[in-house]
Protein backbone atom coordinates (compact mmCIF):
# COMPACT_ATOMS: atom_id res chain seq x y z
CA UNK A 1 86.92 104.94 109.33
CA UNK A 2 86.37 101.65 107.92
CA UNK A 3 83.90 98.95 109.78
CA UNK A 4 85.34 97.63 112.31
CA UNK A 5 86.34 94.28 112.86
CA UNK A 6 83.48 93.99 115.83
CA UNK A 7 81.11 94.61 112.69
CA UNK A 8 82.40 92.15 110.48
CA UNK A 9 82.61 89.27 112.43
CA UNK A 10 79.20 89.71 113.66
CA UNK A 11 77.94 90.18 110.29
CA UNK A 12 79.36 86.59 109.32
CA UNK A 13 78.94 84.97 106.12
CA UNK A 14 77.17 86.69 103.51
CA UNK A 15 75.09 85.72 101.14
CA UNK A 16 74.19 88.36 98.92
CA UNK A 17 75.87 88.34 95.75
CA UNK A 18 77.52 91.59 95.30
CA UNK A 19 78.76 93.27 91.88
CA UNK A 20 82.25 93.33 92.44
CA UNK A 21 84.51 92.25 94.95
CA UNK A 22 87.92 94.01 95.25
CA UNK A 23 90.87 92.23 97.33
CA UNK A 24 93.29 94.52 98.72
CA UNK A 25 92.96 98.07 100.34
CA UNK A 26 96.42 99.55 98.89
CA UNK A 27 97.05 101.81 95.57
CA UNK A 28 95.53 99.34 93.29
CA UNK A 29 92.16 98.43 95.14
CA UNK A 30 91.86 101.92 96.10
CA UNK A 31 91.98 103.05 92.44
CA UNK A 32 89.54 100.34 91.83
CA UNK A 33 87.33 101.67 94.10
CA UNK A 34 87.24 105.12 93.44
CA UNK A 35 86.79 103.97 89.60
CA UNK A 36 83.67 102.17 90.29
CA UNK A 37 81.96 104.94 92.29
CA UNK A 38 82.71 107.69 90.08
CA UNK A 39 81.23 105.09 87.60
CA UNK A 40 77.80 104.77 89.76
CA UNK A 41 78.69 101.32 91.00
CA UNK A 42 78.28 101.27 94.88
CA UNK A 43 77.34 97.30 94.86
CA UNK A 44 81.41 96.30 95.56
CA UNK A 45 83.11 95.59 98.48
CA UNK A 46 87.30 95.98 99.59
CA UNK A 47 88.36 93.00 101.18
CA UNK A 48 91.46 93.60 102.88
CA UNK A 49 93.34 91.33 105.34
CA UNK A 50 94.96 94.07 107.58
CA UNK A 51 93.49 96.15 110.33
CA UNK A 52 94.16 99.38 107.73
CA UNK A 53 94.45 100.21 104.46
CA UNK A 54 97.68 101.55 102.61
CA UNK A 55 99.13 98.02 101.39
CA UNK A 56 102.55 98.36 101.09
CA UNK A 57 102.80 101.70 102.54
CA UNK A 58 101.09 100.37 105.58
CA UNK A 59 103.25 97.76 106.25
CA UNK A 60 106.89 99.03 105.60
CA UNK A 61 107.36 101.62 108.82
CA UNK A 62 110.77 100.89 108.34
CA UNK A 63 113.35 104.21 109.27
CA UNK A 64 113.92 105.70 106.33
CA UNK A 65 111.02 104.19 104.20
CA UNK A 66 109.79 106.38 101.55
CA UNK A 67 108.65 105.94 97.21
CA UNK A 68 112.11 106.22 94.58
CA UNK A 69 109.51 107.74 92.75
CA UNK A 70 109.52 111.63 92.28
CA UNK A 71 106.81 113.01 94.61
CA UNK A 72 105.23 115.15 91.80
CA UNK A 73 104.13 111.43 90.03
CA UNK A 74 102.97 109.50 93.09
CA UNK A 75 99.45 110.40 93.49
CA UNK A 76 95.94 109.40 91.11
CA UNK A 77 95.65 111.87 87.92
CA UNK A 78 92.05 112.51 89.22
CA UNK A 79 93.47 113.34 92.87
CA UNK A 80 96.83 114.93 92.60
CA UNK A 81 98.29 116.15 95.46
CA UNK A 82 100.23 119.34 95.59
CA UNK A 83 101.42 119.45 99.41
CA UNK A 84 104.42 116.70 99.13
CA UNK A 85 106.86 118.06 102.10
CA UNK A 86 109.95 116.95 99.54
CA UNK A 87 110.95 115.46 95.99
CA UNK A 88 110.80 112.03 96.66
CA UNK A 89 108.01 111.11 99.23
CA UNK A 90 108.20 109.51 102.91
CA UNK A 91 105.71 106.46 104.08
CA UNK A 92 103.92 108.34 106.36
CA UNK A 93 102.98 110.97 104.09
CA UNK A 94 101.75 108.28 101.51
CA UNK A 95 99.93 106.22 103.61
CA UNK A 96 98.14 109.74 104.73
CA UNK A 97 97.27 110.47 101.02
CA UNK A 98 95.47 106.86 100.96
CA UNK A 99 93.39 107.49 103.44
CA UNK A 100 92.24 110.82 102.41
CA UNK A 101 91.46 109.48 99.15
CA UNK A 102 89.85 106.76 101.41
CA UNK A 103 87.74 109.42 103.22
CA UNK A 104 87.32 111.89 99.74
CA UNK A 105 85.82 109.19 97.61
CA UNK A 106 83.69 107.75 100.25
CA UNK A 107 85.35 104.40 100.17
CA UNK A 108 85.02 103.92 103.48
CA UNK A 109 81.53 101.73 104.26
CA UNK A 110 82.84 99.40 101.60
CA UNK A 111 86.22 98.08 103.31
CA UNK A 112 85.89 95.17 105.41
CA UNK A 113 89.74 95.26 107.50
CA UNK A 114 90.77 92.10 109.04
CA UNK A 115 89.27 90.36 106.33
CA UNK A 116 91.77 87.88 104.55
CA UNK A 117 90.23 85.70 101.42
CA UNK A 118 91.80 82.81 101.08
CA UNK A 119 90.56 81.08 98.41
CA UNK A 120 88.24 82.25 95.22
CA UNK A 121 86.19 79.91 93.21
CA UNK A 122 84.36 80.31 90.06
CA UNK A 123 80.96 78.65 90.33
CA UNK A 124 79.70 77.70 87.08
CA UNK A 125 76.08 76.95 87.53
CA UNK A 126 75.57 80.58 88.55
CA UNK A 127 78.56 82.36 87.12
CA UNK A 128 80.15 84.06 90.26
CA UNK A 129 83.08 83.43 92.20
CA UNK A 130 82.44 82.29 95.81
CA UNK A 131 84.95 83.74 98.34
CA UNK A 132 86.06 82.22 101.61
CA UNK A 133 88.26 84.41 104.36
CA UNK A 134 90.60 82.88 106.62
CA UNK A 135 87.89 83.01 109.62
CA UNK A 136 85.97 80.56 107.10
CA UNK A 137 82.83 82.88 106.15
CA UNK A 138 81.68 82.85 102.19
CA UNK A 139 80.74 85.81 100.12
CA UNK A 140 80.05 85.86 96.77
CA UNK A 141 80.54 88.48 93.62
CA UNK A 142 79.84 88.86 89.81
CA UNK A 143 83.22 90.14 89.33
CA UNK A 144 86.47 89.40 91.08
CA UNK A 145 89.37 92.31 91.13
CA UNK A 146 92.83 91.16 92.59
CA UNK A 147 94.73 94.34 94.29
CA UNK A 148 97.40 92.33 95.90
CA UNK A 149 100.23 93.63 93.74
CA UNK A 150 103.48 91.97 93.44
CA UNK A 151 105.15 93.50 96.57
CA UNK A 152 103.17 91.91 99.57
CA UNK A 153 104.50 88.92 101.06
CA UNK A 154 108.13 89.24 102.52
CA UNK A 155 110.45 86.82 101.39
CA UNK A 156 113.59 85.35 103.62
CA UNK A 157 116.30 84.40 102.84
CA UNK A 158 117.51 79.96 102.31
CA UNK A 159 120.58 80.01 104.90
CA UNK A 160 120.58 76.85 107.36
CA UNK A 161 119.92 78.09 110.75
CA UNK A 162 118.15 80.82 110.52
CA UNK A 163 116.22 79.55 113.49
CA UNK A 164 118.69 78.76 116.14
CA UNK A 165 119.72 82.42 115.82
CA UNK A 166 119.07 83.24 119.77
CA UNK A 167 118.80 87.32 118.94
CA UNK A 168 116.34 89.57 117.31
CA UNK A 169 115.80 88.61 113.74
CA UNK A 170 112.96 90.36 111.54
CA UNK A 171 112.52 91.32 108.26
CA UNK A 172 112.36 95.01 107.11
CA UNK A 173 108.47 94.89 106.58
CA UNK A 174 107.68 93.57 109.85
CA UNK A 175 109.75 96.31 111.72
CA UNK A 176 110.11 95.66 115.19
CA UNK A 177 110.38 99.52 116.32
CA UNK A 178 109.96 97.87 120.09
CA UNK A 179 113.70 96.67 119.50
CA UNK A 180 116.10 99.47 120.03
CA UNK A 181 119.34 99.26 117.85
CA UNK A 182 121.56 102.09 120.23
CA UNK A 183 124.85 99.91 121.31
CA UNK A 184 124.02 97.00 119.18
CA UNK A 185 126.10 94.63 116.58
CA UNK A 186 123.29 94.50 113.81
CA UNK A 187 123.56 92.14 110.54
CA UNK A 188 121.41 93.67 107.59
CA UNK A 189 121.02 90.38 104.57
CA UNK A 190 120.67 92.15 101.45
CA UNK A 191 121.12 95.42 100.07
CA UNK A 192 117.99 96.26 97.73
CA UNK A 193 115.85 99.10 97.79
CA UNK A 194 114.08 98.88 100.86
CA UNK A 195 117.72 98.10 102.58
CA UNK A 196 119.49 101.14 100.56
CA UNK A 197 116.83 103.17 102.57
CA UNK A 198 116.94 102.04 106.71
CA UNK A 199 120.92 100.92 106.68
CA UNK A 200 122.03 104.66 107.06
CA UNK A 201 119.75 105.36 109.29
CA UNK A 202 120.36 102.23 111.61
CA UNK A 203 124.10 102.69 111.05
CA UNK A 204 124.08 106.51 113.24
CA UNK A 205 122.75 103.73 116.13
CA UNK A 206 124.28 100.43 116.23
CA UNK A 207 127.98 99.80 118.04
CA UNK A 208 129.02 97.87 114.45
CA UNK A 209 126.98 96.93 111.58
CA UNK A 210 127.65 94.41 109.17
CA UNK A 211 125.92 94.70 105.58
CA UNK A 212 125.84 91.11 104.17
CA UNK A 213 125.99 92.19 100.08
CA UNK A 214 125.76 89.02 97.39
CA UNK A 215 126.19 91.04 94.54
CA UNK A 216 126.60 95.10 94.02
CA UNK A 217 123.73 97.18 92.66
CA UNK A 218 123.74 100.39 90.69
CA UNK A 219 123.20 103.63 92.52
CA UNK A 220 122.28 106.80 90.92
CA UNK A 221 122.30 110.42 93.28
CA UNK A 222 119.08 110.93 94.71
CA UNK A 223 117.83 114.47 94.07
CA UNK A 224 116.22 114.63 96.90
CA UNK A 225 115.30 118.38 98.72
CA UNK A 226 112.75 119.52 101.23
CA UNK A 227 110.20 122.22 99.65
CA UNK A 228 109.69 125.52 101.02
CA UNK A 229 106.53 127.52 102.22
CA UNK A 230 106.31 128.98 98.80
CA UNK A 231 107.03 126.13 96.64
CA UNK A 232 104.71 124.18 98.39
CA UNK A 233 101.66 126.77 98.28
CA UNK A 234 102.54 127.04 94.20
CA UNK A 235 102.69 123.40 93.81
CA UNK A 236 99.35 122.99 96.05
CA UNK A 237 97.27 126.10 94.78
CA UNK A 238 98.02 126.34 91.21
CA UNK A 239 97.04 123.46 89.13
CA UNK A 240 98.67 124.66 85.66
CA UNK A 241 102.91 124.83 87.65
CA UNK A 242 101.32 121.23 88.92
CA UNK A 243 100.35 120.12 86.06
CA UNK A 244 103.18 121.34 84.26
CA UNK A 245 105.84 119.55 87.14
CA UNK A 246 103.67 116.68 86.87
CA UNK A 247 104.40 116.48 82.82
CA UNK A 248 107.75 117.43 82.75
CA UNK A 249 109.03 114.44 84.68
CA UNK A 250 106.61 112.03 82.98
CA UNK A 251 108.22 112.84 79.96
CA UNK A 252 111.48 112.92 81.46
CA UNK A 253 110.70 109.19 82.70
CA UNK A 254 109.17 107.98 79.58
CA UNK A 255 112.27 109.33 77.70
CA UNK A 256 115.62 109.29 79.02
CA UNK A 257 114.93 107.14 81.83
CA UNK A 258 112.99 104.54 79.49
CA UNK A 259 115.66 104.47 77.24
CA UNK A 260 119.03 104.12 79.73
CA UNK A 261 116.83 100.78 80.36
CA UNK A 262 116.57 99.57 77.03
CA UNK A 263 120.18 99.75 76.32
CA UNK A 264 122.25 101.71 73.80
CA UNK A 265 123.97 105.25 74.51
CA UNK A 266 121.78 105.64 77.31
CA UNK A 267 122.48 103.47 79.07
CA UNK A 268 126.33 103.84 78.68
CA UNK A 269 125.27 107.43 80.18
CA UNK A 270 123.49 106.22 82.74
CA UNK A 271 126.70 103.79 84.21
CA UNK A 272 129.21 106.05 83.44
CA UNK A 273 126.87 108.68 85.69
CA UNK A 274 126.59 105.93 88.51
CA UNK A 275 130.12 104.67 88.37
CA UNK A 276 131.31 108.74 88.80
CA UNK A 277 128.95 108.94 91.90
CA UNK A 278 130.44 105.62 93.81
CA UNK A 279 134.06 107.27 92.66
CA UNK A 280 133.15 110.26 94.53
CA UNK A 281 131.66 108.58 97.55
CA UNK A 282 133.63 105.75 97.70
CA UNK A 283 137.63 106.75 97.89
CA UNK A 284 138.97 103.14 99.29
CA UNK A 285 140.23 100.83 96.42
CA UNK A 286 138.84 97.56 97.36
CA UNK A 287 135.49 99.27 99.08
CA UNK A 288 134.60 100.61 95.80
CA UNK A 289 135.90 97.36 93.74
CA UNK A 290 133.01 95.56 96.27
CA UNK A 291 130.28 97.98 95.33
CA UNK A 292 131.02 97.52 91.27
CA UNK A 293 127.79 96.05 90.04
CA UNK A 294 129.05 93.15 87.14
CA UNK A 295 125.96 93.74 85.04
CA UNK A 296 124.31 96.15 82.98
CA UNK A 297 122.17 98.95 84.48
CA UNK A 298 118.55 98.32 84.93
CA UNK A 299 118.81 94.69 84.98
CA UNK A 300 117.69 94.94 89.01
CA UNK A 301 115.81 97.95 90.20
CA UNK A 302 118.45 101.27 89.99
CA UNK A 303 118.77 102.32 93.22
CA UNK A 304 118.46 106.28 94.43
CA UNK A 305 120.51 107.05 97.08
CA UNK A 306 123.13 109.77 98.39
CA UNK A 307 123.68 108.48 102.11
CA UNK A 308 124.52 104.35 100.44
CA UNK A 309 127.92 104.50 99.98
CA UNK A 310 128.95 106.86 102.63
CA UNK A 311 127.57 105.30 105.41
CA UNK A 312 129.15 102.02 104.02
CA UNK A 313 132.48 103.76 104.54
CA UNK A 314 131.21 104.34 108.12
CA UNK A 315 134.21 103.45 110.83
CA UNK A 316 131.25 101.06 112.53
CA UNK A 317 130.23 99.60 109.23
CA UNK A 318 131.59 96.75 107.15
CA UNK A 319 130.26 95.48 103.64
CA UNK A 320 130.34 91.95 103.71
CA UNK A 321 130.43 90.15 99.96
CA UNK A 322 131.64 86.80 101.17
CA UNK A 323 128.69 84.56 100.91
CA UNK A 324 126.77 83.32 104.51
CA UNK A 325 127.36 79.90 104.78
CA UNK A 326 125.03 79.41 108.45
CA UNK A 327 123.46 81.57 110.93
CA UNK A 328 124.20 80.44 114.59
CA UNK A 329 122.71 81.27 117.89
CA UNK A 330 125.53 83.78 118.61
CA UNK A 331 125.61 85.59 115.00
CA UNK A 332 126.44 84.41 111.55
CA UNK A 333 129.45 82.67 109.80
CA UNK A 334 130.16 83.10 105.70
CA UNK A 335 131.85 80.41 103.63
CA UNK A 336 135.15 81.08 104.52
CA UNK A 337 135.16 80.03 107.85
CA UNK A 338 134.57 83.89 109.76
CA UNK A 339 132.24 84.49 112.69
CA UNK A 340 130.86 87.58 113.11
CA UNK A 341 128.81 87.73 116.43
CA UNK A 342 125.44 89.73 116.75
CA UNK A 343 122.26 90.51 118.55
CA UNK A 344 120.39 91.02 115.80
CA UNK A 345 119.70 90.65 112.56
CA UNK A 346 117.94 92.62 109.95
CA UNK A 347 116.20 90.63 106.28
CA UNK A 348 116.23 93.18 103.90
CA UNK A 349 115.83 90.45 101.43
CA UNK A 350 112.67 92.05 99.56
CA UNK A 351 109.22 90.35 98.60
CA UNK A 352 108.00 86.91 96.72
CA UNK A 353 107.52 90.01 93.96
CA UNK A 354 107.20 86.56 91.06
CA UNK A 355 104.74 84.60 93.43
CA UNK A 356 101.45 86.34 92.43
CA UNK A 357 98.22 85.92 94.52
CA UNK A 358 99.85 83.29 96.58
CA UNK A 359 98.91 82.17 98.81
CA UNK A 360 95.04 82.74 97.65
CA UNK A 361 93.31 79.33 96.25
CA UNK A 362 92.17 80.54 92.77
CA UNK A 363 90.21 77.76 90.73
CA UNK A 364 88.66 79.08 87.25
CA UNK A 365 86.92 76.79 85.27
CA UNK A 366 86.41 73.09 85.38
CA UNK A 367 88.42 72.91 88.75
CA UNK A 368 91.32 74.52 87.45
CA UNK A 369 93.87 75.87 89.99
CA UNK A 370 95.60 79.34 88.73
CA UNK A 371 98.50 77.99 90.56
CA UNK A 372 98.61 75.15 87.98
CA UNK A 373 98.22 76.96 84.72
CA UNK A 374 101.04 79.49 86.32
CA UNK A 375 103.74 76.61 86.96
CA UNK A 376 105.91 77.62 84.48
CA UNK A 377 105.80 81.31 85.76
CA UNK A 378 102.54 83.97 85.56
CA UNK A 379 101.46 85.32 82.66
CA UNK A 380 98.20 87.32 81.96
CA UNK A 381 96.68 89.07 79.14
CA UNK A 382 97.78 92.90 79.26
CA UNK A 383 98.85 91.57 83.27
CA UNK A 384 95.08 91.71 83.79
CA UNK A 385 93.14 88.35 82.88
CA UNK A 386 93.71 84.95 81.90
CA UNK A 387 91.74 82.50 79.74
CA UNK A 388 89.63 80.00 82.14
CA UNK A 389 88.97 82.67 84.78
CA UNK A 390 85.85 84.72 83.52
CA UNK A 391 85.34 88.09 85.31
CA UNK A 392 88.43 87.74 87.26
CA UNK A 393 90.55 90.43 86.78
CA UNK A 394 94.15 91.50 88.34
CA UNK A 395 95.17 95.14 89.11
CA UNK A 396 99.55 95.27 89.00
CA UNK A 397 99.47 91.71 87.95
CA UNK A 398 102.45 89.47 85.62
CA UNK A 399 104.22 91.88 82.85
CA UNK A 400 103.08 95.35 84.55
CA UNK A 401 106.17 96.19 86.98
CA UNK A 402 108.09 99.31 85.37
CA UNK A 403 112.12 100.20 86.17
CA UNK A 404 111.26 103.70 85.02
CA UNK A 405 108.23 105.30 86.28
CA UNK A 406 105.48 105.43 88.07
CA UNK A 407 103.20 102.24 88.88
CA UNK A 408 99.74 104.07 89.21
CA UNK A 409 99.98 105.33 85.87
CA UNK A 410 99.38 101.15 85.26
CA UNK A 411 97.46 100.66 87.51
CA UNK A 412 95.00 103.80 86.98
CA UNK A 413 95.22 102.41 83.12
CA UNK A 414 94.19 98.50 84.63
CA UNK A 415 91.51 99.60 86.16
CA UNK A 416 89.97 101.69 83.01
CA UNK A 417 90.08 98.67 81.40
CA UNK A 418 88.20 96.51 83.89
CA UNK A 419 85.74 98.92 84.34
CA UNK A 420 84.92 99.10 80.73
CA UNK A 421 84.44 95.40 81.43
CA UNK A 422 82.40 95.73 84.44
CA UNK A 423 80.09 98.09 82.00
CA UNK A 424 79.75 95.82 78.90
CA UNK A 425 77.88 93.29 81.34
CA UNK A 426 77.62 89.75 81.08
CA UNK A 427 80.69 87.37 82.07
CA UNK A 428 84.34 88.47 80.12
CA UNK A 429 86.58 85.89 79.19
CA UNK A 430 89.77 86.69 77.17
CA UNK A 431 89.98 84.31 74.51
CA UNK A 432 93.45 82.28 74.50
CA UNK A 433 94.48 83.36 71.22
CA UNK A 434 94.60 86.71 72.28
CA UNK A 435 96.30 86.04 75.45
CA UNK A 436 99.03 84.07 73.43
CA UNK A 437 99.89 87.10 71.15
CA UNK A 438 100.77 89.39 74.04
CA UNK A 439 102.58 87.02 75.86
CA UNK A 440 104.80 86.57 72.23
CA UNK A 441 104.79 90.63 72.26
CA UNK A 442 105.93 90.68 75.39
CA UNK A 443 108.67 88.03 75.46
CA UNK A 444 109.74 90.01 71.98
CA UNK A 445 110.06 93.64 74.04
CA UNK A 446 111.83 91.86 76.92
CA UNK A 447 114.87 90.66 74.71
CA UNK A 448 117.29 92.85 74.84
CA UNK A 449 116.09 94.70 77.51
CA UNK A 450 118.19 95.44 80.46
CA UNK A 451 115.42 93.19 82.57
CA UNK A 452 116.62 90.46 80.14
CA UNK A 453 120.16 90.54 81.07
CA UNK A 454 122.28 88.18 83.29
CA UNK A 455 121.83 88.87 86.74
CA UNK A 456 119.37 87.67 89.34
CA UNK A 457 116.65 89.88 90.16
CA UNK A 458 113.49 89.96 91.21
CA UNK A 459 111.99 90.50 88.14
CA UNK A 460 112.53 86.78 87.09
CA UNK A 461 111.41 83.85 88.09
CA UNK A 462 112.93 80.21 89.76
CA UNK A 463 113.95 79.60 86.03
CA UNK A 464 115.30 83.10 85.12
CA UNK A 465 112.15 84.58 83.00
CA UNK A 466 111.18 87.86 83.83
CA UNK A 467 107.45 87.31 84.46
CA UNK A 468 107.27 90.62 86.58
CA UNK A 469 107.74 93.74 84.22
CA UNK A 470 106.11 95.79 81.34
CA UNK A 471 109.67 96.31 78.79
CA UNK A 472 107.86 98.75 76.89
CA UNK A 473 106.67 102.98 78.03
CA UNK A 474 103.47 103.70 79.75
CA UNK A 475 101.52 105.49 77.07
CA UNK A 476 101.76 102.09 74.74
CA UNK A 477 100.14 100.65 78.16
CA UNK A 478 97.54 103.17 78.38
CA UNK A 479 96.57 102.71 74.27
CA UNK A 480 96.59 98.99 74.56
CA UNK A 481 94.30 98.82 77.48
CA UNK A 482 91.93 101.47 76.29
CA UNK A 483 91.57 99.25 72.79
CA UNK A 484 91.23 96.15 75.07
């Protein structure tokens, strides 16, 4: 395992200068890792703020929790793993395959858990960034590699009295499995991804559940199937039916699935497919007139799911689309004057996904905060540097999100390129002319782009600019990087 957090407090501050220093233990600073020691580089260290690694996967135990990405794509090309128990993996099983990557690739010795950096400065006189954690020691690097993400810090929702509510209250990444639901009336907020997951199973428990919607999202069927003993062994044993599962839905992603989000025939396709599934599900006129999304398809993140809409038809369930108005100490009221008492009440209200490496102090050059040079929204060249920050580099940073495949194919891409950064020496800078093309490439891909559209989604920012997704496929990514 990882050194404890008896070692690293009695270890202190440091002041040895290493090569890199790598903030976050989840898919990205993993990859980042296991990139620099199949490179040779064993000076770096994985500064991560929990007491385990896994990032995201870590922290959402919620029931149901599991990837809407195919199984077959959700592993490292260099460490695929054959032994998924089913076509669309569970938490538990991913947060397993982190840490035996963790304990393949030696990784281990270079975590420091419990270990939160708060703020990162650029020192100028001897060109590294000093780090402080939240326990105030200092550590220093040559290189700085941000594995945050985008999907880290839970966001709640802005209804007035939130805190008088005298129940339970949580949000769906901070689970409270200590709080049994059997017998209870539960509000969920929101109806994303993470909620389209844990609301059927919560809904088998609670006396009544009410599912506080503000605007319908598309939902595709989930082909979702346990493997058998066979499939599994061939899957697990022979690399070229792997390899050959593993390409086949790539494709199918970068294809079909690329285009239904870019508009066009597609995408007609794609909603007439999602409106037959609610019209098969959903029976009740005004149920399924709730559950109509008013938007195009892709503009938020298509859900997977073939438990949603029946267990919103549930006898205990209701799907609430009037909008909250206060929460109370006895349950919540919406605009038009109802109460609806409950004991507890569920956020499923997603993550500050446009708020990148908040809330780290970043300053670059000549005191200048990141914060300040992102005020208008984050941007970075290829998602992976900005001008002013030399040898600071981001792993899933602004402009990599996808709405069609799978993220580790960016990330494994991001961390090429820093690498081949790491390996030229000296201190990279990207020059600002450079980063101003791609952001103009960018903001040219994103019009007319399902992203693009009018709807509010996590993928844009307080002023409505999507500053959170790639708009074109992968491969582009992977060419663009590798040129630099």
């Amino acid at each position: 395992m990882p050194e404890t957090k008896e070692r690293r407090d009695a270890a202190g501050t440091d002041a040895r200068v290493r090569h890199v220093a790598v903030i976050g233990a989840g898919f990205a600073g993993l990859c980042m890792a296991i990139r620099l020691r199949r490179a040779g580089i064993d000076d770096f260290t994985v500064y991560e703020k929990a007491d385990d690694l896994g990032g995201v996967w870590r922290d959402n135990t919620y029931p149901g929790a599991g990837c809407d990405v195919p199984s077959i794509l959700y592993s490292y090309s260099f460490a695929q793993h054959g032994r998924w128990s089913r076509s669309f993996p569970r938490q538990d099983e991913i947060l397993a395959y982190l840490r035996r990557c963790a304990d393949d690739f030696g990784l281990n010795a270079h975590i420091r858990l419990g270990t939160e950096i708060v703020s990162a400065r650029f020192d100028e006189s001897e060109e590294v960034w000093r780090l402080r954690t939240a326990a105030g020691d200092e550590h220093a690097a040559r290189v700085l590699v941000s594995g945050v993400g985008q999907l880290n810090r839970p966001r709640y929702p802005d209804i007035p009295g939130l805190r008088n509510f005298a129940g339970t209250a949580f949000h769906s990444a901070e689970w409270r499995h200590d709080h049994d639901l059997t017998g209870r009336r539960v509000a969920v907020i929101g109806t994303g991804p993470s909620a389209v997951q844990f609301v059927p199973e919560i809904a088998r428990q609670a006396e009544k559940l009410f599912v506080f919607q503000r605007s319908a999202n598309w939902v595709v069927p989930k082909p979702d199937r346990e493997f058998g003993r066979r499939e599994l062994t061939l899957r697990d044993k022979v690399a070229p039916v792997r390899l050959f599962l593993r390409g086949l839905t790539y494709v199918r992603a970068e294809t079909v699935i690329y285009w239904a989000i870019r508009g066009g025939r597609l995408a007609k396709l794609a909603e007439f497919a999602a409106r037959k599934h609610l019209e098969k599900q959903i029976t009740e006129p005004s149920l399924r007139a709730k559950l109509t999304p008013r938007f195009p398809i892709g503009c938020k993140r298509i859900l997977i799911s073939d438990d949603w809409y029946p267990t919103l038809a549930r006898d205990n369930v209701e799907l609430v689309t009037e909008p909250v108005g206060r929460v109370i100490r006895t349950g919540i009221d919406t605009v038009d004057g109802v109460h609806r008492p409950v004991d507890t009440v569920i956020y499923g209200t997603g993550f500050l996904a446009t708020e990148f490496l908040k809330p780290m102090d970043i300053t670059g050059r000549d005191g200048v905060a990141l914060q300040d040079v992102w005020k208008d929204g984050a941007a970075a060249y290829l998602g992976i540097t900005v001008p002013g920050f030399p040898n600071m580099f981001m792993l899933y940073g602004p402009g990599t999100n996808l709405g069609h495949n799978s993220i580790i194919h960016m990330i494994e891409s991001q961390a090429a390129f820093i690498l081949g950064k790491i390996r030229e020496g000296g201190v990279h800078e990207v020059a600002q002319d450079a980063f101003d093309r791609h952001q103009d490439r960018l903001a040219a891909a994103l019009r007319g782009t399902a992203f693009a559209a009018d709807c509010n989604s996590w993928y844009k920012n307080a002023e409505g600019r999507v500053t959170t997704n790639w708009a074109r496929r992968t491969l582009t990514y992977r060419l663009v990087t590798r040129r630099g």
